[in-house]
PDB file of N, CA and C in Angstrom:
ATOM      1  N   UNK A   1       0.844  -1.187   0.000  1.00  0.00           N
ATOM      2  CA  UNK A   1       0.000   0.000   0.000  1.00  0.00           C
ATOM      3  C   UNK A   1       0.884   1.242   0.000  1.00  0.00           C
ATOM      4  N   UNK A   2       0.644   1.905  -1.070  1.00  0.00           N
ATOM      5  CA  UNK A   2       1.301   3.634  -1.143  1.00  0.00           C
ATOM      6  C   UNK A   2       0.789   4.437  -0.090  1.00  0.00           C
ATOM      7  N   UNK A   3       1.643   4.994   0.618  1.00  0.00           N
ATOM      8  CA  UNK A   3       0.930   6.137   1.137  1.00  0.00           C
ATOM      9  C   UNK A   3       0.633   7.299  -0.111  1.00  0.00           C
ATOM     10  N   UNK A   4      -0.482   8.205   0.377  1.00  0.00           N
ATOM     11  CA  UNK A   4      -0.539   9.449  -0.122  1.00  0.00           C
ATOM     12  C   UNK A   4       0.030  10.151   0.183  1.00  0.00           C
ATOM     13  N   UNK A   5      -0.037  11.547  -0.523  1.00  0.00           N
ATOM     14  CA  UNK A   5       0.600  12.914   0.152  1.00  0.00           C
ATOM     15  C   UNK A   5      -0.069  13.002   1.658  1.00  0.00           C
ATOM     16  N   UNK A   6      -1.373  13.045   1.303  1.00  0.00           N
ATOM     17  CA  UNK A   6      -2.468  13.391   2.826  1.00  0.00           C
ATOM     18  C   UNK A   6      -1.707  12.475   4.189  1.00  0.00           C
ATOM     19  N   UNK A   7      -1.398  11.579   4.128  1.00  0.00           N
ATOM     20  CA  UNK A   7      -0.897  10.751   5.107  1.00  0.00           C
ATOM     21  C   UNK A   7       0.385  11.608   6.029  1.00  0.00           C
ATOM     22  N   UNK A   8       0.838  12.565   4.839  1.00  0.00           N
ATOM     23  CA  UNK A   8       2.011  13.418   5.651  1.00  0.00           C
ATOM     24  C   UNK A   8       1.902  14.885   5.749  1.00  0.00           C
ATOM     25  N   UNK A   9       1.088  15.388   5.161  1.00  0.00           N
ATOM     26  CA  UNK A   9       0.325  16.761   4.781  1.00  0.00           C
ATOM     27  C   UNK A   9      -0.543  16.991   6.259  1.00  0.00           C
ATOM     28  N   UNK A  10      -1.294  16.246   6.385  1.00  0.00           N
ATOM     29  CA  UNK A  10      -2.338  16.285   7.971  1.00  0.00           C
ATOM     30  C   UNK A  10      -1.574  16.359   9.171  1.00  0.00           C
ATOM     31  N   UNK A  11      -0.619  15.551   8.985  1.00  0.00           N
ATOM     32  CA  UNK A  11       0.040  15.740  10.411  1.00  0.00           C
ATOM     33  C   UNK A  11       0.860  17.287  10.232  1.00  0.00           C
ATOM     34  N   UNK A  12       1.359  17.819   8.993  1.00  0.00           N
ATOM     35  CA  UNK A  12       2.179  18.665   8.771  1.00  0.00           C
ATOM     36  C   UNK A  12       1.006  20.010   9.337  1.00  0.00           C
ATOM     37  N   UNK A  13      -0.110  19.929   8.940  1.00  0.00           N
ATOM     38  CA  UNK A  13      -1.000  21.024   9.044  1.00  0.00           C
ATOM     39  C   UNK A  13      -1.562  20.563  10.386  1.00  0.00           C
ATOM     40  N   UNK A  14      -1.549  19.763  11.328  1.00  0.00           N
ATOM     41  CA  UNK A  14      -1.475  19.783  12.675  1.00  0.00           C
ATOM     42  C   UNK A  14      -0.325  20.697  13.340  1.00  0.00           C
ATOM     43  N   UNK A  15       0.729  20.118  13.079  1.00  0.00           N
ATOM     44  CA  UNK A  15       2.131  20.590  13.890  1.00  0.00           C
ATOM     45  C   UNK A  15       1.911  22.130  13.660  1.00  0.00           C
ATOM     46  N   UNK A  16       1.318  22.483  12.266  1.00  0.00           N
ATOM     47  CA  UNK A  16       1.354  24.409  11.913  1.00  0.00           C
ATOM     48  C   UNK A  16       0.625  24.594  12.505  1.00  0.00           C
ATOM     49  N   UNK A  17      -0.639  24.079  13.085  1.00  0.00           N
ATOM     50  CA  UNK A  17      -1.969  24.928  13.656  1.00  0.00           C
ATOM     51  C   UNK A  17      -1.063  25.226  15.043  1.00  0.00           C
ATOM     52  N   UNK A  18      -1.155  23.885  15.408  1.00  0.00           N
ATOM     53  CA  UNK A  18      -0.611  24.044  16.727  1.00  0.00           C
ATOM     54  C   UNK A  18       0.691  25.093  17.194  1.00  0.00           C
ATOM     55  N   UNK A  19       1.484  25.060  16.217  1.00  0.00           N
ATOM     56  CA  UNK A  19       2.635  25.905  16.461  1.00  0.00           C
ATOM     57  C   UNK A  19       1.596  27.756  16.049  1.00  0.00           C
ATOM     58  N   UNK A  20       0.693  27.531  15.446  1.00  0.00           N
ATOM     59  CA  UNK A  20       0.147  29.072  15.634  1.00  0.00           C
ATOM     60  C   UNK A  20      -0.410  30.079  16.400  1.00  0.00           C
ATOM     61  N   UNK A  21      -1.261  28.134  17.084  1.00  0.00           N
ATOM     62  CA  UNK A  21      -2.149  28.268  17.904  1.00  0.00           C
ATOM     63  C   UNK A  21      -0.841  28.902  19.608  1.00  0.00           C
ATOM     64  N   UNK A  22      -0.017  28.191  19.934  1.00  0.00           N
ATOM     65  CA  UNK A  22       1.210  28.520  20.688  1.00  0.00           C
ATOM     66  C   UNK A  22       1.701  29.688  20.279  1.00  0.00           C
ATOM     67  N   UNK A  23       2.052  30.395  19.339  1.00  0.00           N
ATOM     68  CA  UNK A  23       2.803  31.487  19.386  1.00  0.00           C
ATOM     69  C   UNK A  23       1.682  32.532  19.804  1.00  0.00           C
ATOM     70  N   UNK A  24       0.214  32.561  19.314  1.00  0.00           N
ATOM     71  CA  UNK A  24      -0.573  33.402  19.089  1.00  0.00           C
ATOM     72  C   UNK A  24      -0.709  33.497  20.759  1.00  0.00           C
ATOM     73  N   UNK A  25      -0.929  32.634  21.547  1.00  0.00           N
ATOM     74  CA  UNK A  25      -1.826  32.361  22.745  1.00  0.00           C
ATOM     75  C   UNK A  25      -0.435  32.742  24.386  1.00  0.00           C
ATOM     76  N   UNK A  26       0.861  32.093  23.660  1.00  0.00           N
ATOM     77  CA  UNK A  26       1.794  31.869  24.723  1.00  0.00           C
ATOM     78  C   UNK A  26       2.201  33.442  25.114  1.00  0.00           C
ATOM     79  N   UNK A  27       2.565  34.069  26.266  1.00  0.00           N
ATOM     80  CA  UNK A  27       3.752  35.130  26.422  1.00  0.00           C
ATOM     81  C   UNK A  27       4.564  35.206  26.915  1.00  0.00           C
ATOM     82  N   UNK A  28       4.822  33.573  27.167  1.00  0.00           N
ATOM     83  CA  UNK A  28       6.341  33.738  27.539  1.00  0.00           C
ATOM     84  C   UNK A  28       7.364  33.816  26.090  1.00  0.00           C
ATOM     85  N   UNK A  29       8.425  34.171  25.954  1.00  0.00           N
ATOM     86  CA  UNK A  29       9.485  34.739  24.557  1.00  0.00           C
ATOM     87  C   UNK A  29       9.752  32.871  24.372  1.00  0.00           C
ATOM     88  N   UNK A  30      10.239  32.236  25.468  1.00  0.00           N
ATOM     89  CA  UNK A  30      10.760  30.673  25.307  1.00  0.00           C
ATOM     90  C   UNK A  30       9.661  29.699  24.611  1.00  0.00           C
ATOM     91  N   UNK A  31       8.049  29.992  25.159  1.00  0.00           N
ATOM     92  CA  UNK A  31       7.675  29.411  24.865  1.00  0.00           C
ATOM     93  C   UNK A  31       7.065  29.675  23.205  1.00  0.00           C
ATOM     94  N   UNK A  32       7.194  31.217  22.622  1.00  0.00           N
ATOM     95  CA  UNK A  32       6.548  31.260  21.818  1.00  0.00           C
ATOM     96  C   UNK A  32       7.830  30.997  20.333  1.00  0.00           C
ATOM     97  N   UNK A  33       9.088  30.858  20.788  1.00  0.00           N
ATOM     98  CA  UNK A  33      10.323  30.260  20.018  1.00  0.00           C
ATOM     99  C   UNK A  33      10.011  28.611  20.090  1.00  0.00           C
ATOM    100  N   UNK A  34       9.628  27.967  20.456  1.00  0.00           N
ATOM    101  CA  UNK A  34       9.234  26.921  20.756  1.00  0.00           C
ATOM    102  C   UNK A  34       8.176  26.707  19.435  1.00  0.00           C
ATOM    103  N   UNK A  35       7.128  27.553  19.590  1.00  0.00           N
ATOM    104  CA  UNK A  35       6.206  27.615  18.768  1.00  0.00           C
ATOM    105  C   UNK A  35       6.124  27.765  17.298  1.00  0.00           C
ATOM    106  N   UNK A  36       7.060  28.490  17.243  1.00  0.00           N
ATOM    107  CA  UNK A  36       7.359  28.992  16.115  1.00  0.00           C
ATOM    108  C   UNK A  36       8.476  28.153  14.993  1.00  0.00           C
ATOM    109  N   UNK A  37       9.742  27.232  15.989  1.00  0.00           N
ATOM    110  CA  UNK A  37      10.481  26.302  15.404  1.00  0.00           C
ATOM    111  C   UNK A  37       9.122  24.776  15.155  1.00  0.00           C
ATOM    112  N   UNK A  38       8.402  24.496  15.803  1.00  0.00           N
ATOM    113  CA  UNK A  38       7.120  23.551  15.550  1.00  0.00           C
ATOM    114  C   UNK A  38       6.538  24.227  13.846  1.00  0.00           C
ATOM    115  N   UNK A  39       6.719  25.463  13.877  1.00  0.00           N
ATOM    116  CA  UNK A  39       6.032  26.017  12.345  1.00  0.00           C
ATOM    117  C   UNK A  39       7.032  25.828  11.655  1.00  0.00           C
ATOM    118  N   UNK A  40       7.883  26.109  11.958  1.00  0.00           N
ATOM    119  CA  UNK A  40       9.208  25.508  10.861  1.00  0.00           C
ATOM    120  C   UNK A  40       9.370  24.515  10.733  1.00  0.00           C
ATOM    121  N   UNK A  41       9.517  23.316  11.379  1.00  0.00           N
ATOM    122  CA  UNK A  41       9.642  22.082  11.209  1.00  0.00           C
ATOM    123  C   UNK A  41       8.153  21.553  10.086  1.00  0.00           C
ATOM    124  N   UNK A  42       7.327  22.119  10.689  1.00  0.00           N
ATOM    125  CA  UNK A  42       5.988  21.710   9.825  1.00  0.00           C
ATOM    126  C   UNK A  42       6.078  22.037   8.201  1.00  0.00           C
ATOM    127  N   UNK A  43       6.763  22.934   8.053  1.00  0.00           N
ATOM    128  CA  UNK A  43       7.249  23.576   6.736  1.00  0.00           C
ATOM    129  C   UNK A  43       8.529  23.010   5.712  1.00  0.00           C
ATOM    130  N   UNK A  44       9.015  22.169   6.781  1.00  0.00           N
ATOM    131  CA  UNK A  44      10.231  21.484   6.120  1.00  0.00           C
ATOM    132  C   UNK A  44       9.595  20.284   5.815  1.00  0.00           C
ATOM    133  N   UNK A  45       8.943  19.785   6.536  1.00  0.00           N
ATOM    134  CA  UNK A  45       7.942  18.008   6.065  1.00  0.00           C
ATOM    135  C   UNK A  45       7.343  18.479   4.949  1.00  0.00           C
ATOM    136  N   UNK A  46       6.881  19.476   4.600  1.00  0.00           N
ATOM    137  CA  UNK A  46       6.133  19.929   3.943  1.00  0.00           C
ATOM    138  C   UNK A  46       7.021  19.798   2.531  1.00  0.00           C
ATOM    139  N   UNK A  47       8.128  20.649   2.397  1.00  0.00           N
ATOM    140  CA  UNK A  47       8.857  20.898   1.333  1.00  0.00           C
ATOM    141  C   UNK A  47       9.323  19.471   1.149  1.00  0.00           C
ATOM    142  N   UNK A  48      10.083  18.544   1.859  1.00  0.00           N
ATOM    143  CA  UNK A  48      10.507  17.090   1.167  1.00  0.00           C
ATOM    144  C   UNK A  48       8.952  16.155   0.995  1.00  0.00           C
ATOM    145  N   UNK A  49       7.761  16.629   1.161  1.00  0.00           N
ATOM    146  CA  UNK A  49       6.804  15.416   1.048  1.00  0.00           C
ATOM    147  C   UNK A  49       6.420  16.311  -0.513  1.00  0.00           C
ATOM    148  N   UNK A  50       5.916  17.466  -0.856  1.00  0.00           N
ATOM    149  CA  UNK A  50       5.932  18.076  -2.115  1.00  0.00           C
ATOM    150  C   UNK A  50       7.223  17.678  -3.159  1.00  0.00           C
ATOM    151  N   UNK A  51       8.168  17.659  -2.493  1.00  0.00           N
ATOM    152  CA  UNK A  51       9.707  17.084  -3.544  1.00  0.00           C
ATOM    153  C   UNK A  51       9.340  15.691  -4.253  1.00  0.00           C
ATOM    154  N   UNK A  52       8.970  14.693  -2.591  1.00  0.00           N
ATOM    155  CA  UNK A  52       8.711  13.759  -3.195  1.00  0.00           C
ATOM    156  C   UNK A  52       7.644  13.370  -4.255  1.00  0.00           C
ATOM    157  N   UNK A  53       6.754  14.158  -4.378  1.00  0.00           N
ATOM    158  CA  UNK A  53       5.517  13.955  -5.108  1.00  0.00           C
ATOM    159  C   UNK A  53       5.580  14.309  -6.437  1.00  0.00           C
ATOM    160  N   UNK A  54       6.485  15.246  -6.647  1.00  0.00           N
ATOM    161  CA  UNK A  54       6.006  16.160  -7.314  1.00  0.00           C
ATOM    162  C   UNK A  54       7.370  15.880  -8.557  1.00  0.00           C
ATOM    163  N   UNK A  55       8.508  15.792  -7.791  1.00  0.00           N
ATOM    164  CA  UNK A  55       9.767  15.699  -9.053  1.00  0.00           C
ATOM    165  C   UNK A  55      10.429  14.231  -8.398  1.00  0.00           C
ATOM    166  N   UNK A  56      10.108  13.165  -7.952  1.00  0.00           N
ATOM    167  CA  UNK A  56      10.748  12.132  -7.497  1.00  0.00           C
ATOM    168  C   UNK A  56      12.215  12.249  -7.872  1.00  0.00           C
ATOM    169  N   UNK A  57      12.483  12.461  -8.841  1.00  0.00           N
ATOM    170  CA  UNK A  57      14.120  12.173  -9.383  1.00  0.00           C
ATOM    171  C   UNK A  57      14.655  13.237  -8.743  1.00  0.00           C
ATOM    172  N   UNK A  58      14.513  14.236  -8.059  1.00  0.00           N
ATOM    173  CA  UNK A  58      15.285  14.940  -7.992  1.00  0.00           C
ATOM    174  C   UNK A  58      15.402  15.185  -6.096  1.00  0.00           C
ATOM    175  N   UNK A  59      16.695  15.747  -5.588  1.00  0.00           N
ATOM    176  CA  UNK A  59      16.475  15.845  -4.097  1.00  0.00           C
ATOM    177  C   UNK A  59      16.490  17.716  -3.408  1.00  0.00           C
ATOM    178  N   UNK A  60      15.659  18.385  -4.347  1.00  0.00           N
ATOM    179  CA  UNK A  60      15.454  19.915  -4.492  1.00  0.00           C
ATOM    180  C   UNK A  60      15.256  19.957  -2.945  1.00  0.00           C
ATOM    181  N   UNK A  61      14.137  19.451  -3.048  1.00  0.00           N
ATOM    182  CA  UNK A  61      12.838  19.889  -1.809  1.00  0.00           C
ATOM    183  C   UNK A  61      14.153  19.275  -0.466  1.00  0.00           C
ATOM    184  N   UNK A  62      15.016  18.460  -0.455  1.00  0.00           N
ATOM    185  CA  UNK A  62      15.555  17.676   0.467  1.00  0.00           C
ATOM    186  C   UNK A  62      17.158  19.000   0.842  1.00  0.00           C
ATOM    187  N   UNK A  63      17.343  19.075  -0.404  1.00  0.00           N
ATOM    188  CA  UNK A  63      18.654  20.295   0.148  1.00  0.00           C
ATOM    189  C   UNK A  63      18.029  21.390   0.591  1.00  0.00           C
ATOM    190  N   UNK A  64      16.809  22.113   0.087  1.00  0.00           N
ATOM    191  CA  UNK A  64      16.195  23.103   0.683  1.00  0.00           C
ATOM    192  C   UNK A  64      15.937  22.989   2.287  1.00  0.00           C
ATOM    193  N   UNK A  65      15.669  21.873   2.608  1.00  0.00           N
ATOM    194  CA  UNK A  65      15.149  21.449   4.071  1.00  0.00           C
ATOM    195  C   UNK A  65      15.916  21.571   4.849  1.00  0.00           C
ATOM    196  N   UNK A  66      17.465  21.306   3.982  1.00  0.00           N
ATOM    197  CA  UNK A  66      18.622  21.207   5.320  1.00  0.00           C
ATOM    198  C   UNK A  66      18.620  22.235   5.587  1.00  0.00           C
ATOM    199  N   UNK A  67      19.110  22.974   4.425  1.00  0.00           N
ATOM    200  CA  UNK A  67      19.137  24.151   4.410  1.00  0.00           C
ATOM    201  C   UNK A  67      18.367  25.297   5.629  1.00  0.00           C
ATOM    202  N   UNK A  68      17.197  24.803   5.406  1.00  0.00           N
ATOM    203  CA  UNK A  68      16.286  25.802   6.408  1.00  0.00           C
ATOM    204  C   UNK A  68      16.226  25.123   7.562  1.00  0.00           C
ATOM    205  N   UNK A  69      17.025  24.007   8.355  1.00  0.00           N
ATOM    206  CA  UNK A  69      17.454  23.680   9.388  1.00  0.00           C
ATOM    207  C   UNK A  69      18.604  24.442   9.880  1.00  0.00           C
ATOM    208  N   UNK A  70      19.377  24.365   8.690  1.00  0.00           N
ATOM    209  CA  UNK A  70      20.722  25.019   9.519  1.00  0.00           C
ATOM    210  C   UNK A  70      20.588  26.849   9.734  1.00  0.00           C
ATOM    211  N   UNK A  71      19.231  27.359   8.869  1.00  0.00           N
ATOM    212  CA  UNK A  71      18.574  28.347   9.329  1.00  0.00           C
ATOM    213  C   UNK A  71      18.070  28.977  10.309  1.00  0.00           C
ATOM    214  N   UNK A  72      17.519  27.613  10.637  1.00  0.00           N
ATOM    215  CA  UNK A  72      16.351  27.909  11.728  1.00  0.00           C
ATOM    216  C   UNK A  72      17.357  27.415  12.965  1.00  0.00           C
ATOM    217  N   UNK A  73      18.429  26.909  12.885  1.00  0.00           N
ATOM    218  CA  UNK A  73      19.415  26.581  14.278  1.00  0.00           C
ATOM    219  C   UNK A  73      19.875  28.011  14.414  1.00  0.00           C
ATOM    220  N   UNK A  74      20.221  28.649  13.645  1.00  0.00           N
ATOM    221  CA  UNK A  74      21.637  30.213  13.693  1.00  0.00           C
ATOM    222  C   UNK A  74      19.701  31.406  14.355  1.00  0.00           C
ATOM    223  N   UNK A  75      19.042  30.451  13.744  1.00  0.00           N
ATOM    224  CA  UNK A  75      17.802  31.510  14.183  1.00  0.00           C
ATOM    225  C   UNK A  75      17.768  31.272  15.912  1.00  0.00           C
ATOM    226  N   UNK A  76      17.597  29.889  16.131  1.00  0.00           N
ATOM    227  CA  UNK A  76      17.085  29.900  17.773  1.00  0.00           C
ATOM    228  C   UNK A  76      18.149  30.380  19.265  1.00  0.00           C
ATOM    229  N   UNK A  77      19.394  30.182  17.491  1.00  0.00           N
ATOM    230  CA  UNK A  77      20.251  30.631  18.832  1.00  0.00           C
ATOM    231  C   UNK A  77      20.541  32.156  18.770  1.00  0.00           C
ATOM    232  N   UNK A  78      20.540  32.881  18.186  1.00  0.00           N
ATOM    233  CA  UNK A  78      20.470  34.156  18.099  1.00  0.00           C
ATOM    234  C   UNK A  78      18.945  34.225  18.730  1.00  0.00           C
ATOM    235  N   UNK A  79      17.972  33.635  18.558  1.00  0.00           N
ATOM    236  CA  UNK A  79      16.817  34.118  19.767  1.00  0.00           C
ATOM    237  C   UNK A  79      16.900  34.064  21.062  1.00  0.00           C
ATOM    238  N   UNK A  80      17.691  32.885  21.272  1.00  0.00           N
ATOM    239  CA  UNK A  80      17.943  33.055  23.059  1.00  0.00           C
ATOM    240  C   UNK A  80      18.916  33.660  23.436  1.00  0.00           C
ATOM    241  N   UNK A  81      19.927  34.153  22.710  1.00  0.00           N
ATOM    242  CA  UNK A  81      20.867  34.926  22.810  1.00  0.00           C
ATOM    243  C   UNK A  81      20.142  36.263  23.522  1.00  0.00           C
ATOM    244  N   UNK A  82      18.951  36.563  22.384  1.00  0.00           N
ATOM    245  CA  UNK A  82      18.151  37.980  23.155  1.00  0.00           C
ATOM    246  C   UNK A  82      17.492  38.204  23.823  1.00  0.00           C
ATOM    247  N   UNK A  83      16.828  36.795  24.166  1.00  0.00           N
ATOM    248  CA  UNK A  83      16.005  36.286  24.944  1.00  0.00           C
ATOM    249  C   UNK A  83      16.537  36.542  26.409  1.00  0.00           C
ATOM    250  N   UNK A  84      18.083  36.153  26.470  1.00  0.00           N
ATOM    251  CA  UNK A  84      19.042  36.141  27.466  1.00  0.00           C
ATOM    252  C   UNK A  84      19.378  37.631  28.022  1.00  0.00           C
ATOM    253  N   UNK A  85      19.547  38.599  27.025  1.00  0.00           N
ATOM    254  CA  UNK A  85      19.432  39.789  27.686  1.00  0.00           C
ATOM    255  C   UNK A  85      18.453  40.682  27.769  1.00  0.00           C
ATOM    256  N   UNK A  86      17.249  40.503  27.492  1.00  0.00           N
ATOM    257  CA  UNK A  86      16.093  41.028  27.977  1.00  0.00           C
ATOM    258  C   UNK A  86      15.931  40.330  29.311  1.00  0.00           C
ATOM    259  N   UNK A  87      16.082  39.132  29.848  1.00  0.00           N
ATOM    260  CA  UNK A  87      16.518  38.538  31.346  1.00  0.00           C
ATOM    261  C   UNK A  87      17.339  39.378  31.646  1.00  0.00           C
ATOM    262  N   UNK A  88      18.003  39.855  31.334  1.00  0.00           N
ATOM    263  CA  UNK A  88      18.870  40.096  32.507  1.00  0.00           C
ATOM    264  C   UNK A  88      18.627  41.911  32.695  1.00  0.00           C
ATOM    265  N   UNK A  89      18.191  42.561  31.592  1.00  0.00           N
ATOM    266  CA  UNK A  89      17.884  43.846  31.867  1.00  0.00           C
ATOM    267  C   UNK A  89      16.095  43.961  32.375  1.00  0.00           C
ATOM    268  N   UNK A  90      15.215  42.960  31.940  1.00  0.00           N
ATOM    269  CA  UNK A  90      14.203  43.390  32.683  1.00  0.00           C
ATOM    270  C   UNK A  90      13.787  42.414  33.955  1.00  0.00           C
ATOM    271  N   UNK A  91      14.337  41.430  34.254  1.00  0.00           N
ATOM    272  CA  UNK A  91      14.102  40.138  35.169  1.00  0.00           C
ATOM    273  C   UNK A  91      12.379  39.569  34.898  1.00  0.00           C
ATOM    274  N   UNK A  92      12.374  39.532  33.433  1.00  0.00           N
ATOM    275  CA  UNK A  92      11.591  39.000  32.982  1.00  0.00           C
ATOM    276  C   UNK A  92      11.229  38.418  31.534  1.00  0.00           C
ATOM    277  N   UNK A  93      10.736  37.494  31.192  1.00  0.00           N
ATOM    278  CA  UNK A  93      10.825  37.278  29.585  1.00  0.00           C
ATOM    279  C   UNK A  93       9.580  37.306  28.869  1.00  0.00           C
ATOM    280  N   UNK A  94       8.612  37.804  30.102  1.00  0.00           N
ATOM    281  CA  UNK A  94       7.162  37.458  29.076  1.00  0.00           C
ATOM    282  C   UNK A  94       7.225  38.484  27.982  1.00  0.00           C
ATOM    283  N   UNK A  95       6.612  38.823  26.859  1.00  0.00           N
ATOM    284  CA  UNK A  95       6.742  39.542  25.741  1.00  0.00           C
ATOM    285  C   UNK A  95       5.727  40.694  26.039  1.00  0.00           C
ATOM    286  N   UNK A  96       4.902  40.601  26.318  1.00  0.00           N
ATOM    287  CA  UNK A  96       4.139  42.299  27.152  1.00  0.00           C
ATOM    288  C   UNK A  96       4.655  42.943  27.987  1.00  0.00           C
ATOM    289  N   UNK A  97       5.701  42.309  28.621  1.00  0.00           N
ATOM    290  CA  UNK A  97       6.286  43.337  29.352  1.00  0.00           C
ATOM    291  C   UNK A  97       7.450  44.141  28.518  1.00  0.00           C
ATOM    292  N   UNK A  98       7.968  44.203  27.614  1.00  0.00           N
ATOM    293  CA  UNK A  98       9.043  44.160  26.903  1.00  0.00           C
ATOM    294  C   UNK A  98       8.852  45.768  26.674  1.00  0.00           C
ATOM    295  N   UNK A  99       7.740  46.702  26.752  1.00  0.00           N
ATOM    296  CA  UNK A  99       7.778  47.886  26.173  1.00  0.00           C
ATOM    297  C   UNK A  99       8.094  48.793  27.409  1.00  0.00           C
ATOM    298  N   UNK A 100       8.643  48.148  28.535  1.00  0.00           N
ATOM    299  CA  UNK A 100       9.390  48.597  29.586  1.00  0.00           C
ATOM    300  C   UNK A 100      10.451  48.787  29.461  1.00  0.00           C
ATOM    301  N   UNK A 101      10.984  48.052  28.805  1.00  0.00           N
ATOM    302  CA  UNK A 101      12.755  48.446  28.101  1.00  0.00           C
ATOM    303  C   UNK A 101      12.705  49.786  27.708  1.00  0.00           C
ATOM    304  N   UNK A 102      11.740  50.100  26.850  1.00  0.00           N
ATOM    305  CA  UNK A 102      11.604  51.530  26.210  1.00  0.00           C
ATOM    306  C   UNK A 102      12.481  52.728  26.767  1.00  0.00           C
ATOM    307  N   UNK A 103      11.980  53.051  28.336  1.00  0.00           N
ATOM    308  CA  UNK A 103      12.105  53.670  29.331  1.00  0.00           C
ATOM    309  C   UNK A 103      13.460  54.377  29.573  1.00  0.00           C
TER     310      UNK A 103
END
């Protein structure tokens, strides 16, 4: 039995809701980086299950993916990097408080 696309597409458009549903809802900064790498990851299944479907011979969709892994790593760590000093200048990380820095 073949799988379909749908077999990997549904779970992919789970992991995005959910990672939307988390960034939209969370205020802590950790948890909504959290949220947001869940939308990325959902986006990379996405690009190698379209590769596979769509050009089999070729591994486009598969270098793109790394690619936006080794993206989304230089991303999370440059997020907690800032994440890290908004701790330490406001002794807090929720994201509503953040327009206290202003000051």
């Amino acid at each position: 039995m073949e799988l379909t696309m749908l077999y990997y597409l549904i779970p992919s458009l789970i992991m995005f809701s959910c990672g939307v549903y988390g960034f939209i809802t969370r205020k802590n900064m950790i948890a909504m980086l959290i949220s947001l790498e869940l939308m990325l990851n959902s986006v990379d299944i996405n690009f190698v299950v379209f590769n596979r479907y769509l050009y089999p011979e070729t591994h486009d969709g598969m270098f793109f993916t790394l690619f936006a892994i080794a993206i989304a790593a230089a991303e999370t760590a440059l997020a907690i990097a800032i994440i890290i000093n908004v701790f330490r200048a406001a002794k807090n990380i929720n994201a509503a408080d953040l327009t206290k820095m202003k000051h």
